[in-house]
Protein backbone atom coordinates (compact mmCIF):
# COMPACT_ATOMS: atom_id res chain seq x y z
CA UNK A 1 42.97 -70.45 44.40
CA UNK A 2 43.76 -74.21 42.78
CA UNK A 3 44.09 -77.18 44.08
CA UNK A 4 48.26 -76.74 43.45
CA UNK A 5 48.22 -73.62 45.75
CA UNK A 6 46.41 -75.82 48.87
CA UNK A 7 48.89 -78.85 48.18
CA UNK A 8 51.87 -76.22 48.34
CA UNK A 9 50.26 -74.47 51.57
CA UNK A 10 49.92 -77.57 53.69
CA UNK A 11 53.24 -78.94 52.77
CA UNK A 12 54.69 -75.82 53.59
CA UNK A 13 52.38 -76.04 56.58
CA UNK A 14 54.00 -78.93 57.70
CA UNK A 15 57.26 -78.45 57.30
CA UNK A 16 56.84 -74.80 59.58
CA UNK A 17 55.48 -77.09 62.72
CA UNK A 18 58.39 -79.93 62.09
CA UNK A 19 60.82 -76.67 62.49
CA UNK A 20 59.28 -75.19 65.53
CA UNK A 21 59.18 -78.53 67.18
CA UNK A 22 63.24 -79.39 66.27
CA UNK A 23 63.72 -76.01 67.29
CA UNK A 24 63.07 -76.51 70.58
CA UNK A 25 64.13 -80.04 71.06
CA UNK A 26 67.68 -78.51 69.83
CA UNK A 27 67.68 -75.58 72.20
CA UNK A 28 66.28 -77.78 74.82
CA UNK A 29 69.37 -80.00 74.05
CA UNK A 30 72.11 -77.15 73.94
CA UNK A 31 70.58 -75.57 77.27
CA UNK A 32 71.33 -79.37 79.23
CA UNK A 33 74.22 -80.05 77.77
CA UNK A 34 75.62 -76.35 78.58
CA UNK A 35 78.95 -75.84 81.11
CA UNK A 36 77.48 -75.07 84.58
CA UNK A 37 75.23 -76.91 86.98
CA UNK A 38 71.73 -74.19 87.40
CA UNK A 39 70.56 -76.19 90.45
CA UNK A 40 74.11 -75.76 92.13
CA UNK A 41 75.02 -72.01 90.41
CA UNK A 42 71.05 -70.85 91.86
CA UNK A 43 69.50 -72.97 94.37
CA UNK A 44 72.47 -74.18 96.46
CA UNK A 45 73.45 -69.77 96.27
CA UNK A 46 73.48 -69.08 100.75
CA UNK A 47 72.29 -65.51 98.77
CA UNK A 48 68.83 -67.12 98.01
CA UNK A 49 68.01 -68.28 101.05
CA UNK A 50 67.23 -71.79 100.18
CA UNK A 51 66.60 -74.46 102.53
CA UNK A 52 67.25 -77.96 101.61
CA UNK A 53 63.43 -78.67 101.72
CA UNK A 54 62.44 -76.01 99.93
CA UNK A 55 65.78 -77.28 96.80
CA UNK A 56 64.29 -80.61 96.72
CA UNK A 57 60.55 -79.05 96.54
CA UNK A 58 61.78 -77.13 93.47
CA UNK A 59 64.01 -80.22 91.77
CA UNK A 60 60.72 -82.18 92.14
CA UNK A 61 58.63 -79.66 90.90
CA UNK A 62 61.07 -78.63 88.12
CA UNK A 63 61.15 -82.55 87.43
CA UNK A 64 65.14 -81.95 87.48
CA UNK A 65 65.80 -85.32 89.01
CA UNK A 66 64.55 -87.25 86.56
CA UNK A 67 66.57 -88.52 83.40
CA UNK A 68 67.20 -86.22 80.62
CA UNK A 69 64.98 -88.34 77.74
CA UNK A 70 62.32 -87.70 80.42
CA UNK A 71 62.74 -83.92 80.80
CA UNK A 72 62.59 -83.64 77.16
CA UNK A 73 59.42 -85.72 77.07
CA UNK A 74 57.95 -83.76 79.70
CA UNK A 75 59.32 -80.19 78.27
CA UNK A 76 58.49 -81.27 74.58
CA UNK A 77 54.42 -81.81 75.71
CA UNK A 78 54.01 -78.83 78.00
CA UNK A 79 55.27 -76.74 74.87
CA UNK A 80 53.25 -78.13 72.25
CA UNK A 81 50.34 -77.70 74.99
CA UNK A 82 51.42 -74.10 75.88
CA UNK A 83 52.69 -75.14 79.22
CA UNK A 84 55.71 -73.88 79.57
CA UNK A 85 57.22 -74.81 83.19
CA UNK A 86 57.95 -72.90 86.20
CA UNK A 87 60.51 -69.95 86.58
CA UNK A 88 63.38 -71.54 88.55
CA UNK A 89 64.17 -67.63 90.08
CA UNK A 90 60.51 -66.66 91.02
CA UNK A 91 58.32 -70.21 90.83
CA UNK A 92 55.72 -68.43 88.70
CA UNK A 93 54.38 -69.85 85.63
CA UNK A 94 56.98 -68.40 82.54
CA UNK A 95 54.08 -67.98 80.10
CA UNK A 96 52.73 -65.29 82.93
CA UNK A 97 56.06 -63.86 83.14
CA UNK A 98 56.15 -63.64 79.18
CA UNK A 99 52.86 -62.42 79.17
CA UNK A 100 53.44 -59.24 81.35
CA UNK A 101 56.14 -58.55 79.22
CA UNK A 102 55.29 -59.29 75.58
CA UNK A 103 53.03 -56.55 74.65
CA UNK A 104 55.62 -53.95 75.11
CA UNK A 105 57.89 -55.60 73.20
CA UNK A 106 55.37 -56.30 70.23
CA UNK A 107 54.70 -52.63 70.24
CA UNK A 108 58.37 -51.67 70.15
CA UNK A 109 58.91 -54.11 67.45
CA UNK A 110 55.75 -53.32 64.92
CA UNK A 111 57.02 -49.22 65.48
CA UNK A 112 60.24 -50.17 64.73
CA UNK A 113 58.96 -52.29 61.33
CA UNK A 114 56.92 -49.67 60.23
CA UNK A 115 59.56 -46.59 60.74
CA UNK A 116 61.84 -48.82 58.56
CA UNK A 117 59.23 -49.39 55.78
CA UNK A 118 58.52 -45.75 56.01
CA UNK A 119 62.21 -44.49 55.64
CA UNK A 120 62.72 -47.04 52.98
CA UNK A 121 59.68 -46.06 51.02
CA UNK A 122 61.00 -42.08 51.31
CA UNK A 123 64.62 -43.08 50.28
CA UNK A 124 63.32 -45.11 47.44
CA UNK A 125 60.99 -42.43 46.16
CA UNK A 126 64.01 -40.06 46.73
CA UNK A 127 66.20 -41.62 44.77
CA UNK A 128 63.77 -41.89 41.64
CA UNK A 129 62.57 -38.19 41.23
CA UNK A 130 64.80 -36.79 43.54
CA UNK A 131 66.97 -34.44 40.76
CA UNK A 132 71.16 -35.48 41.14
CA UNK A 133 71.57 -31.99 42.28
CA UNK A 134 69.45 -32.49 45.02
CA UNK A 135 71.23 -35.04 46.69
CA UNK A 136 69.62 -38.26 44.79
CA UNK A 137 73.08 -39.82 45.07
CA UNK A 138 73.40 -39.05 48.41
CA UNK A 139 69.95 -40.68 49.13
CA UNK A 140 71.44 -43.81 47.60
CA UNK A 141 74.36 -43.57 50.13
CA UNK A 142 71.56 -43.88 52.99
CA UNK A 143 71.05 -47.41 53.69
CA UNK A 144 74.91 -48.12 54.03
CA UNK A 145 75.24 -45.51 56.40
CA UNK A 146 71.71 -46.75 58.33
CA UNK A 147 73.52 -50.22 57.82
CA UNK A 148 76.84 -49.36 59.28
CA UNK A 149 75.47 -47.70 62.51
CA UNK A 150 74.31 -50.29 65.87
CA UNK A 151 71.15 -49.26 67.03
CA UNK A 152 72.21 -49.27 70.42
CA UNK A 153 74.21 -46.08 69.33
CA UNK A 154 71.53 -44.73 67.75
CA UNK A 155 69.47 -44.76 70.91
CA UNK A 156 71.93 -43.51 72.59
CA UNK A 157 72.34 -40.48 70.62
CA UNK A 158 68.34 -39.99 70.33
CA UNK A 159 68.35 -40.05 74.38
CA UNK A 160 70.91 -37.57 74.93
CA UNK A 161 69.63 -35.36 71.85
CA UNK A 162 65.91 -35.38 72.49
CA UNK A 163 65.26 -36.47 76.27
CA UNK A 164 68.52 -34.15 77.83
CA UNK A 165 69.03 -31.58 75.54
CA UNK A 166 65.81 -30.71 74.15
CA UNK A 167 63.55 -32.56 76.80
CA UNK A 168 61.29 -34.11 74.12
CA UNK A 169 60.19 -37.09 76.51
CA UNK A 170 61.45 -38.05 79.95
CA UNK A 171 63.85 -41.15 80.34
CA UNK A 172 62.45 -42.15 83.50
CA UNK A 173 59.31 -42.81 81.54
CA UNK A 174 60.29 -45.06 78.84
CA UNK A 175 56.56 -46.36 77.82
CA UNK A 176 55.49 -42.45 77.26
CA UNK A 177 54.53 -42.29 73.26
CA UNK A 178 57.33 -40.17 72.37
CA UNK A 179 60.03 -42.66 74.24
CA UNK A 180 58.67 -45.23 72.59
CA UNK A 181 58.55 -43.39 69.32
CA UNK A 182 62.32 -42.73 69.43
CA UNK A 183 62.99 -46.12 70.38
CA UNK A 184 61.35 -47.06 66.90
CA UNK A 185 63.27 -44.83 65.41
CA UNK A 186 66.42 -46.31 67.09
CA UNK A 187 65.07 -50.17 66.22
CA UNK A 188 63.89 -48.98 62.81
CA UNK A 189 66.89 -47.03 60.98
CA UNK A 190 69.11 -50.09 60.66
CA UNK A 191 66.40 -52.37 59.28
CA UNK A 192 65.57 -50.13 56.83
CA UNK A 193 68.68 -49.82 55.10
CA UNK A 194 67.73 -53.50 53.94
CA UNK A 195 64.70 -53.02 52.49
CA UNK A 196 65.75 -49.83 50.63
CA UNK A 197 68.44 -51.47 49.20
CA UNK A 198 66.51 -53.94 47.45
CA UNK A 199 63.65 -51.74 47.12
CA UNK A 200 66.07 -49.52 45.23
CA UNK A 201 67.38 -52.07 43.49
CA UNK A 202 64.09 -52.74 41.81
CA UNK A 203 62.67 -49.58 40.88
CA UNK A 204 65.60 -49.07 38.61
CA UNK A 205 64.97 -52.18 37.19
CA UNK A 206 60.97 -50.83 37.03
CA UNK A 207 61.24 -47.31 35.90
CA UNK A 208 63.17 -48.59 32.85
CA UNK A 209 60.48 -51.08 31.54
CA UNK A 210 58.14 -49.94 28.25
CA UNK A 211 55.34 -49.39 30.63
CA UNK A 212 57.21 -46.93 32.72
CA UNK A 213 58.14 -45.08 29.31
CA UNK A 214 54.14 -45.22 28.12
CA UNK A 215 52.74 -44.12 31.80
CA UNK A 216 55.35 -40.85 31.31
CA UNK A 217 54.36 -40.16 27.94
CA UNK A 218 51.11 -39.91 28.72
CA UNK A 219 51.52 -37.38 31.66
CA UNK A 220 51.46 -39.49 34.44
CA UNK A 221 52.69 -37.73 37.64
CA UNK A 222 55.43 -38.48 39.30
CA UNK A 223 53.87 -39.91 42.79
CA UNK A 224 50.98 -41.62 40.72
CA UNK A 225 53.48 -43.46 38.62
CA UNK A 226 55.07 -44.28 41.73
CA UNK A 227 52.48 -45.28 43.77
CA UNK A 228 50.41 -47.10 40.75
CA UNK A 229 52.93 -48.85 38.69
CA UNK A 230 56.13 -48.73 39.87
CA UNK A 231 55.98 -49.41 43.93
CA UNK A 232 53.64 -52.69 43.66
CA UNK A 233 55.92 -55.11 41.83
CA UNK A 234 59.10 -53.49 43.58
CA UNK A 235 57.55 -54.42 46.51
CA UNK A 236 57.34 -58.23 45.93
CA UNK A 237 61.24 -58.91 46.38
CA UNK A 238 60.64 -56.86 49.51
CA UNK A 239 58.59 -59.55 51.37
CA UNK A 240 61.30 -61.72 51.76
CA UNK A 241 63.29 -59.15 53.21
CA UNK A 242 61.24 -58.10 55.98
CA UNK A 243 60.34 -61.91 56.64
CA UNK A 244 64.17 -62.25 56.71
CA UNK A 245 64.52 -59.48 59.26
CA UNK A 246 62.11 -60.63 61.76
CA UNK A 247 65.24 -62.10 63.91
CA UNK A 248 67.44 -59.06 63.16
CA UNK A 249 63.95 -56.90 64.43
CA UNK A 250 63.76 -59.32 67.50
CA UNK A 251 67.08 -58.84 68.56
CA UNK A 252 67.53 -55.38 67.90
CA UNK A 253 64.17 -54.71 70.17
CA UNK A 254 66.20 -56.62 73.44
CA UNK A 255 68.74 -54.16 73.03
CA UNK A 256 66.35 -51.29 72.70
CA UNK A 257 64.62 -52.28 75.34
CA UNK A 258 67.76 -52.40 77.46
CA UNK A 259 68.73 -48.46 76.10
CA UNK A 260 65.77 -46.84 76.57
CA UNK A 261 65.06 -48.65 79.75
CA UNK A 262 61.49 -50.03 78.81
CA UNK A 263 60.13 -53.39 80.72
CA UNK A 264 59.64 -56.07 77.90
CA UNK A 265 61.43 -59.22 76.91
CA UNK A 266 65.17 -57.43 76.90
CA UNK A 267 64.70 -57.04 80.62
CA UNK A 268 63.12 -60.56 81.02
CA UNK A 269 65.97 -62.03 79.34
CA UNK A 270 68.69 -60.03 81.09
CA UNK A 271 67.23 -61.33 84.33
CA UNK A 272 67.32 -64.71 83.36
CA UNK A 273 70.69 -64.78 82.24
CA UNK A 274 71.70 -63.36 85.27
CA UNK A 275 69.97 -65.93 86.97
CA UNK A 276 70.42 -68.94 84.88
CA UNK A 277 67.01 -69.19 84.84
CA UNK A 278 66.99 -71.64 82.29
CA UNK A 279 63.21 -72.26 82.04
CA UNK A 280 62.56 -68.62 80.81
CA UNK A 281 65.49 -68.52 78.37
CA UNK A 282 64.40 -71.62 76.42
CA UNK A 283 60.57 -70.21 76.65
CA UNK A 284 62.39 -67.03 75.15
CA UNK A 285 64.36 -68.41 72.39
CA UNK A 286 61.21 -70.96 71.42
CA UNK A 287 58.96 -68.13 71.24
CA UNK A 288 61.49 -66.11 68.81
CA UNK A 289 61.56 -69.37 66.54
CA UNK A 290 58.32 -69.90 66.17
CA UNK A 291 57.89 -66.12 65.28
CA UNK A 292 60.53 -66.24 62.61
CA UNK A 293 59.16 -69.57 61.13
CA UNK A 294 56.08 -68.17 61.21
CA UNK A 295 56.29 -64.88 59.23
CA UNK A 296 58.26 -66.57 56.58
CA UNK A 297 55.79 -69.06 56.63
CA UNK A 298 53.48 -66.08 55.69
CA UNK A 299 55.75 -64.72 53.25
CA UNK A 300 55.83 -67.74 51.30
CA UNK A 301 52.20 -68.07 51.03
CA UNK A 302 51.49 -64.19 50.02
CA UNK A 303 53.71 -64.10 46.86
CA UNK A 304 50.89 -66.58 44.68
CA UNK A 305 47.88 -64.46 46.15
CA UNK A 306 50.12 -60.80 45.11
CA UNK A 307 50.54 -61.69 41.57
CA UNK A 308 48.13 -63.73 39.26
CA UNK A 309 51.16 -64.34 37.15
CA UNK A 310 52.87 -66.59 39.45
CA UNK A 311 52.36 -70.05 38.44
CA UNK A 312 53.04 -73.07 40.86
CA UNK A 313 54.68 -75.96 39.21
CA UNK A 314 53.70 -78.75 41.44
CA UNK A 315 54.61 -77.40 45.04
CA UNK A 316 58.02 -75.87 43.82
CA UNK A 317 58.12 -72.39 44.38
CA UNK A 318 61.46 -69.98 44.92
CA UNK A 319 61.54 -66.93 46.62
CA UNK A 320 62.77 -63.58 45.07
CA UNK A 321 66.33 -62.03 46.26
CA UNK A 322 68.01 -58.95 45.49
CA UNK A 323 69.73 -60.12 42.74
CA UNK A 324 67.13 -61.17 40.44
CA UNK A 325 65.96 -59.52 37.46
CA UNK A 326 62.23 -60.20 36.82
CA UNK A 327 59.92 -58.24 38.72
CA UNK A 328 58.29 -61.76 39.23
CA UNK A 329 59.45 -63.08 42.80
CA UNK A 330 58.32 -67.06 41.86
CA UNK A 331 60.76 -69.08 39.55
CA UNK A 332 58.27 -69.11 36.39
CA UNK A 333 55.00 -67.12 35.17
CA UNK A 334 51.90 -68.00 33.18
CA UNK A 335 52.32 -66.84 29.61
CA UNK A 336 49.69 -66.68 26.85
């Protein structure tokens, strides 16, 4: 690795932290600023049982009776420290209560990813050796369909199909494997049309270069033309996508989570709205930025380490989309 590849890494180092920092000053910013008094709409509520001790206990401890520069000063260092305050509904520390929640979700959400990288990789495969009269153009008709359909109905569907009708898996035990396979399947099938759509995209653009032609006529097989030659720099546009999807994937686990009845963030986060728990919402929605910036982050640093061709002029470098031609996914590449 040179010396242009470090320079381009820690500037792009730097500018990921100054994002996850004026991420959460901003949501810190909308939350105060938001219609509705949380002190008045939760701890003033006769359903709560408050006292008027025990309200000023929490204001104090919540620091809620200070200025607002001085909340942000104090919220701003307990997050870059990983404190990150007190629930306002339950008084317990919100990393715990994002803690006891957060590996479920992960799971869900790295299923989900690799179900959609799996049905994109079969579509795409499909629709190269697949004969016409086999469907190959129907294949192709996949990821709009995939695209068009919620997940939420797709869970839906996969509940009533598999855990009423057929009794695959039990609802009332949504962290069983086969719940939480179906759930994948529910989180995956619309994030997949994505990728296979610019996977697609670029193994027509592949299978038509001289290479592809030589590889055939020497009796290369199908799958090992795939595999070999064609799926590697296909795949490089598809970084971006998936890094690009990480919010989309986020989301779409909450509501997943909420169908299939499974204890993770979604249920965490439909608390706290209930609640106006404010603390654990902007804990939430910090955490989801700073999971976003950081796989694209990663994505921008993988493309120069993928392909040796990739040259870095200065710290410039522009990320492949579906629309470009070259199977090269930075803006220029080292030529003889």
């Amino acid at each position: 690795m040179s010396k242009a590849y470090f320079d381009y890494a820690g500037k792009r180092l730097l500018q990921a932290i100054v994002v996850i920092l004026l991420s959460y000053v901003f949501t810190f910013v909308v939350v105060s600023i938001l219609p509705g008094d949380p002190i008045t709409n939760v701890l003033n509520n006769p359903q709560n049982g408050f006292t008027p001790d025990e309200i000023k206990e929490i204001i104090a401890a919540q620091g809620l009776d200070k200025p607002i520069s001085v909340q942000l000063w104090n919220a701003f260092s307990g997050f870059v420290t990983g404190d990150l305050g007190l629930s306002m509904r339950t008084n317990r520390p919100v990393a715990t209560l994002i803690g006891e929640v957060l590996p479920s979700t992960l799971v869900l959400a790295s299923a989900g990813l690799a179900v959609a990288l799996f049905l994109a990789a079969i579509i795409a495969y499909g629709t190269q050796f697949l004969p016409r009269r086999f469907g190959q153009g129907l294949l192709r008709g996949f990821p709009s369909l995939f695209l068009s359909v919620p997940n939420f109905v797709i869970g839906l569907v996969l509940i009533h199909l598999f855990g009423f009708q057929l009794g695959v898996f039990r609802v009332i035990e949504p962290d069983s494997f086969w719940a939480t396979l179906f759930a994948a399947i529910a989180l995956g099938i619309p994030i997949s049309a994505q990728i296979a759509e610019v996977l697609v995209a670029n193994l027509d653009h592949e299978s038509g270069q001289d290479y592809a032609a030589v590889a055939r006529g020497r009796g290369l097989g199908r799958t090992r033309l795939f595999v070999m030659h064609l799926l590697k720099p296909s795949s490089l546009p598809v970084i971006t996508v998936v890094a690009l999807t990480i919010g989309e994937l986020l989301g779409g686990s909450l509501i997943t989570e909420a169908v299939f009845g499974r204890n993770g963030l979604g249920s965490l986060v439909q608390r706290s709205v209930s609640t106006q728990d404010l603390p654990v919402l902007q804990a939430v929605v910090s955490l989801a930025a700073v999971v976003f910036v950081v796989v694209n982050l990663i994505a921008d640093l993988t493309y120069p380490l993928l392909d040796p061709r990739v040259k870095l002029l200065g710290t410039q470098q522009r990320r492949p989309t579906a629309a470009d031609d070259s199977s090269l996914p930075i803006s220029k590449a080292v030529t003889p």
